[in-house]
Protein backbone atom coordinates (compact mmCIF):
# COMPACT_ATOMS: atom_id res chain seq x y z
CA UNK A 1 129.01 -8.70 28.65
CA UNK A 2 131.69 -6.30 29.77
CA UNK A 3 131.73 -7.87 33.17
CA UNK A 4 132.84 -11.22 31.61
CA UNK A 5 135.35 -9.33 29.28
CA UNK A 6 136.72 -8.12 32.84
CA UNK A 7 136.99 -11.24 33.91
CA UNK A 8 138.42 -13.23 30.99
CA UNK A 9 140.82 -10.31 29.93
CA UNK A 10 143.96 -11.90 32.18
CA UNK A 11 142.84 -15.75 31.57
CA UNK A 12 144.81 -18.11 29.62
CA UNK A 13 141.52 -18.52 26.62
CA UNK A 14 141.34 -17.72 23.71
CA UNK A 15 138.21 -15.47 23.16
CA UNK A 16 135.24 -15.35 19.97
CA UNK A 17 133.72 -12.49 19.60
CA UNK A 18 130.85 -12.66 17.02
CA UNK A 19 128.27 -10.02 16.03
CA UNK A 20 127.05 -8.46 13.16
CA UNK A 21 128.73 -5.66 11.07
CA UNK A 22 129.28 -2.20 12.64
CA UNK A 23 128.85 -3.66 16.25
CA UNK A 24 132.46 -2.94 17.31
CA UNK A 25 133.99 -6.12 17.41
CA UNK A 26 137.37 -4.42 17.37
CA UNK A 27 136.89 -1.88 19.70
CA UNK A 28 135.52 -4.06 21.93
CA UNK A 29 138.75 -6.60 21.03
CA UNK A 30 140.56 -3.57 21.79
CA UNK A 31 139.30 -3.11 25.43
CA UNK A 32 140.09 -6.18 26.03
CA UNK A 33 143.62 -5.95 25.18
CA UNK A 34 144.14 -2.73 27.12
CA UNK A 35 142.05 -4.01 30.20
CA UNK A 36 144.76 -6.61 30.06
CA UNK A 37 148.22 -7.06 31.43
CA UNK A 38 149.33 -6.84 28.03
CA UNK A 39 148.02 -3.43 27.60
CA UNK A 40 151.88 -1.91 27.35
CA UNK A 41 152.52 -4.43 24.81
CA UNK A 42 151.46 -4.02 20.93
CA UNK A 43 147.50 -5.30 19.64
CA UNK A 44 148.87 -7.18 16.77
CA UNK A 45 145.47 -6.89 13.99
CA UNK A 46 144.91 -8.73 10.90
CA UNK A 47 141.71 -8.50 8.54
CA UNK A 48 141.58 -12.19 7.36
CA UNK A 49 139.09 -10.86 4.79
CA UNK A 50 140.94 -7.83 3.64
CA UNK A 51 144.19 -9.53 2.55
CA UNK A 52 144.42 -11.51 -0.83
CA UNK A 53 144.67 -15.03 -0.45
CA UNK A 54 147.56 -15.03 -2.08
CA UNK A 55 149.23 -12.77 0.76
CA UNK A 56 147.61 -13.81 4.13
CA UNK A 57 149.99 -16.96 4.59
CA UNK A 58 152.82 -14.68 4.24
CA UNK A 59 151.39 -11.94 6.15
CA UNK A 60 150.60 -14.27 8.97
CA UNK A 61 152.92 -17.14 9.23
CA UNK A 62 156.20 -14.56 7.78
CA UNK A 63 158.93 -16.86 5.25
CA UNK A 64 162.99 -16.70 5.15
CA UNK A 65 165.31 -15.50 2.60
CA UNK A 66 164.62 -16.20 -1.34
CA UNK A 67 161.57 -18.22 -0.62
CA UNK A 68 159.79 -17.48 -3.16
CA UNK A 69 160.00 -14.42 -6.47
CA UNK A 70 159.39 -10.64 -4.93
CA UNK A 71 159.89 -11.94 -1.57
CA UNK A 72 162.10 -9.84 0.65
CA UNK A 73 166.05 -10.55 0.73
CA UNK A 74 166.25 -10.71 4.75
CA UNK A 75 162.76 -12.62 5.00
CA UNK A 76 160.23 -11.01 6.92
CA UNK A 77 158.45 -11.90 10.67
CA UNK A 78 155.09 -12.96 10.36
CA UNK A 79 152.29 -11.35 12.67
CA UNK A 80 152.24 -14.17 14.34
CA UNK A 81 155.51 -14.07 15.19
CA UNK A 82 155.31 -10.09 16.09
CA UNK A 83 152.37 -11.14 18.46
CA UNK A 84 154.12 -13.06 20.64
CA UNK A 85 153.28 -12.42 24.63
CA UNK A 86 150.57 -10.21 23.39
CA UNK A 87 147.46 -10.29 21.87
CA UNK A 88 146.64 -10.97 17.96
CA UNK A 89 143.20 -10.38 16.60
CA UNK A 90 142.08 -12.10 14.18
CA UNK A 91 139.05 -10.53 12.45
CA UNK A 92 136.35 -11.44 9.76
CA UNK A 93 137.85 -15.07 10.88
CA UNK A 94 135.26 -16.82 8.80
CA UNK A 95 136.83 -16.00 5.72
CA UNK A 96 140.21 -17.36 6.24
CA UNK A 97 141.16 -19.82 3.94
CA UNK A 98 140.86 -23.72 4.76
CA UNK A 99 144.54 -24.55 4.11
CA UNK A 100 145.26 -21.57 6.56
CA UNK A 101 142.90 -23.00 9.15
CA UNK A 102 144.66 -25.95 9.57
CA UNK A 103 147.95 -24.11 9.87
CA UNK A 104 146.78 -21.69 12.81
CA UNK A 105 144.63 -24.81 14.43
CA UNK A 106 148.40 -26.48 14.87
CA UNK A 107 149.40 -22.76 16.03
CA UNK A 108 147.12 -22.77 18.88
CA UNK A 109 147.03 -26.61 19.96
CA UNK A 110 150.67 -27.19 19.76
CA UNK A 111 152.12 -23.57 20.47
CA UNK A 112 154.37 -23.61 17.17
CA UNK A 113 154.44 -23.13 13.85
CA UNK A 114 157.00 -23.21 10.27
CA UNK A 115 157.49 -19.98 8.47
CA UNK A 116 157.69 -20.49 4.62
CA UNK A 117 160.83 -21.84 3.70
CA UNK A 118 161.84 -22.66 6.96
CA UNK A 119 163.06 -25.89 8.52
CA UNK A 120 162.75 -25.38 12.51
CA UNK A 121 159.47 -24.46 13.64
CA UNK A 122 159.50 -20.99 16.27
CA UNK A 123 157.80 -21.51 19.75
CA UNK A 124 155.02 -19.04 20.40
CA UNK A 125 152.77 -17.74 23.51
CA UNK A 126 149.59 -16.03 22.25
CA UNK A 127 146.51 -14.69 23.19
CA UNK A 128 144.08 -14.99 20.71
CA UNK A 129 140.74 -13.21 19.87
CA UNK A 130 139.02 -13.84 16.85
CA UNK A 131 136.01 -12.33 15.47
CA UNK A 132 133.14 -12.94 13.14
CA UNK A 133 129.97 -11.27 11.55
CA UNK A 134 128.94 -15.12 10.42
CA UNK A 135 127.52 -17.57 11.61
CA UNK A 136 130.89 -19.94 11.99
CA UNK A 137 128.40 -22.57 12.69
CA UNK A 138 126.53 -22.96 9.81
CA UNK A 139 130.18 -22.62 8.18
CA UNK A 140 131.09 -25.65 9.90
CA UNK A 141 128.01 -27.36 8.41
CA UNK A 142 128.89 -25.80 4.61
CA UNK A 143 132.19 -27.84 5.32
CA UNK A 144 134.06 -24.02 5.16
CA UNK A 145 135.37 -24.10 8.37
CA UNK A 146 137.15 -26.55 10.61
CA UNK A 147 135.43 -27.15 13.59
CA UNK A 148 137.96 -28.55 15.53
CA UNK A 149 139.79 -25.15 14.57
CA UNK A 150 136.09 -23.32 16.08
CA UNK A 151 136.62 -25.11 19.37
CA UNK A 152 139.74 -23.69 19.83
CA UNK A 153 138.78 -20.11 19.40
CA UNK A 154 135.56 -20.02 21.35
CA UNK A 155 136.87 -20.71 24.45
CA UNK A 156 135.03 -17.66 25.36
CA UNK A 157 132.03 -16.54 23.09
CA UNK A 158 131.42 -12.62 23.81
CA UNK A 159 128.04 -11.67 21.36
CA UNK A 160 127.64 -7.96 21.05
CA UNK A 161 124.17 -7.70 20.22
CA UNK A 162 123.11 -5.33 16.99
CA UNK A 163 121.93 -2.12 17.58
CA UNK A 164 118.41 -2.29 17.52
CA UNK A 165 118.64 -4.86 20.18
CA UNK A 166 120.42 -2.40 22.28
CA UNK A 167 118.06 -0.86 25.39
CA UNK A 168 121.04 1.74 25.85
CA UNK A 169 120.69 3.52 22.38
CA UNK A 170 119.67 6.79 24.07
CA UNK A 171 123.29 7.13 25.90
CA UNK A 172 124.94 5.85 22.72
CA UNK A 173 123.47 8.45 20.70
CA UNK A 174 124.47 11.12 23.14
CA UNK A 175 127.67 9.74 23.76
CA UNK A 176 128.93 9.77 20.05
CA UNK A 177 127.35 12.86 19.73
CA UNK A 178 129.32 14.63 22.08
CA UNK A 179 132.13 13.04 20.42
CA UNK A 180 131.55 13.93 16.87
CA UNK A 181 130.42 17.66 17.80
CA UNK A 182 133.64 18.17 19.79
CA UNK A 183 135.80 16.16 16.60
CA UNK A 184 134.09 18.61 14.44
CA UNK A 185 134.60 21.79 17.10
CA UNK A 186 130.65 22.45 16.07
CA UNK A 187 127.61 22.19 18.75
CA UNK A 188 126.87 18.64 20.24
CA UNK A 189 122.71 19.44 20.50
CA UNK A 190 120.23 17.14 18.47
CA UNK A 191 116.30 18.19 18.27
CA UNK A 192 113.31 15.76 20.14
CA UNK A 193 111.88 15.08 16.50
CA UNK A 194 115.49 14.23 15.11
CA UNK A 195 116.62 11.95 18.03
CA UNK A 196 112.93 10.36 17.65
CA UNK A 197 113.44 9.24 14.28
CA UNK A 198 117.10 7.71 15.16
CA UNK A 199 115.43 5.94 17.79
CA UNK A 200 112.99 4.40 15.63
CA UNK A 201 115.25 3.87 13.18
CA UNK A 202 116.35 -0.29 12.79
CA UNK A 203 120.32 0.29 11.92
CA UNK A 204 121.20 -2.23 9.46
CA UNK A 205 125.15 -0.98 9.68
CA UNK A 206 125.03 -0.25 13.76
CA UNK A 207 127.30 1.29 15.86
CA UNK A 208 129.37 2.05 12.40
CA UNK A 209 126.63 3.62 10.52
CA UNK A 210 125.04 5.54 13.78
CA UNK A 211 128.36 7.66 13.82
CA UNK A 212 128.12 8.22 10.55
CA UNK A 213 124.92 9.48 10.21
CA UNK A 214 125.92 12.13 13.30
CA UNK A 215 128.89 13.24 11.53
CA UNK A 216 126.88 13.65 8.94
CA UNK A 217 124.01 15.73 11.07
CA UNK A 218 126.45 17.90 12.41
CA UNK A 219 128.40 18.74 9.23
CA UNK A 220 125.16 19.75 7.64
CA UNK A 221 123.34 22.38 10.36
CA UNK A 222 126.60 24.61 10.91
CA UNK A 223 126.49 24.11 15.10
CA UNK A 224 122.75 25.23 15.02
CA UNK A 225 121.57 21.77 16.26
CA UNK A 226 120.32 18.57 14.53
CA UNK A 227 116.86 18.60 12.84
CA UNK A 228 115.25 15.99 10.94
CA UNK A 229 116.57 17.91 8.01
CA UNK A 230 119.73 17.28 8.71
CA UNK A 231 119.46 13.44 8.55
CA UNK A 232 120.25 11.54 5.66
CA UNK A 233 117.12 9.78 3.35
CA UNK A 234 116.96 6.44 5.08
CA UNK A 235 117.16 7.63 8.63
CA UNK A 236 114.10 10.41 7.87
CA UNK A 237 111.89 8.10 5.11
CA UNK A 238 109.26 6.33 7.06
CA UNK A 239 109.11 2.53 7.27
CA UNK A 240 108.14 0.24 4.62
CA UNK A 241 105.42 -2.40 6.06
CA UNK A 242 105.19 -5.37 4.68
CA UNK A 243 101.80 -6.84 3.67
């Protein structure tokens, strides 16, 4: 996976990065960016699912003067418009509004778009990468998202796999570990019977939650070292098999 990344970070294609919560889909956005020739130049970010509805056309398209009550007397530059030459992300992209998607499909295919209130469109040169914790194909089915507007995004499809799937969780542990411990100035060791029941564990939140649960570790056994004691309820309780 990161050797395509390499490889795609300089190309002219727009790039879909899907995978499930907590896998890093904007760190791993990020990387991209800054293994790019656009790493001196801003990661423009927007949260499709974050921003009201009522905001995210605004936010992402920007409108002129007095377009509409509250707006702000000089108008204001949309992201889009801040991400030009450089790379926008465009997260949680499943949950952007259909109206919207039609907007940013034109965006893409045709290179320009019409702030609100405007009456001359403004050129633009992006590089797009979009991400997604859903399946955007069975939102294509649901008739939620366009799918011409998916075949313009995945013109690269990176999956980061979840955490369980991962045959490097060993390093990762260690690796954030060392991280945490030297965040928190405290000892970076963890106990055999401790990093035994994070292996085991399944990691419903991934990447996300496994830092947690260290920060948590460490906070709780004052630099002496991580024991099972010192991992939260669902890590230590043992599994629940279904009959």
């Amino acid at each position: 996976l990161q050797d395509q990344a390499r490889r795609l970070a300089n190309k002219r294609i727009n790039i879909l990065i899907q995978g499930e919560t907590g896998t890093g889909k904007e760190v791993f956005a990020k990387a991209l960016h800054e293994s790019s020739t656009r790493h001196d130049k801003p990661f423009v970010a927007v949260n499709c699912a974050s921003i009201p509805e009522s905001l995210i056309e605004s936010e992402l398209f920007g409108y002129t003067a007095g377009t509409f009550t509250g707006a702000r007397s000089r108008g204001m530059k949309g992201l889009i418009v801040q991400a030009h030459g450089r790379t926008l992300f465009l997260d949680e992209i499943g949950d952007m509004p259909l109206h919207l998607q039609t907007r940013l499909l034109r965006v893409l295919s045709e290179h320009e778009f019409l702030p609100l209130g405007a009456d001359r469109p403004i050129r633009v040169e992006l590089t797009v990468i979009a991400a997604s914790h859903r399946d955007l194909r069975q939102l294509i089915a649901a008739g939620s998202f366009r799918e011409d507007l998916y075949y313009r995004l995945c013109g690269a499809t990176l999956p980061l796999p979840a955490l369980r799937d991962r045959r490097d969780l060993g390093y990762l542990i260690e690796l954030i570990l060392r991280e945490e411990a030297e965040h928190l100035d405290t000892r970076a060791y963890i106990a055999d019977e401790a990093l035994e029941l994070l292996e085991r564990y399944e990691w419903p939140g991934n990447v996300r939650q496994l830092r947690n649960v260290l920060r948590f570790g460490l906070a709780l056994s004052d630099g002496e070292g991580i024991y099972p004691e010192h991992l939260p309820p669902e890590v230590t309780a043992p599994p629940v098999l279904l009959l």
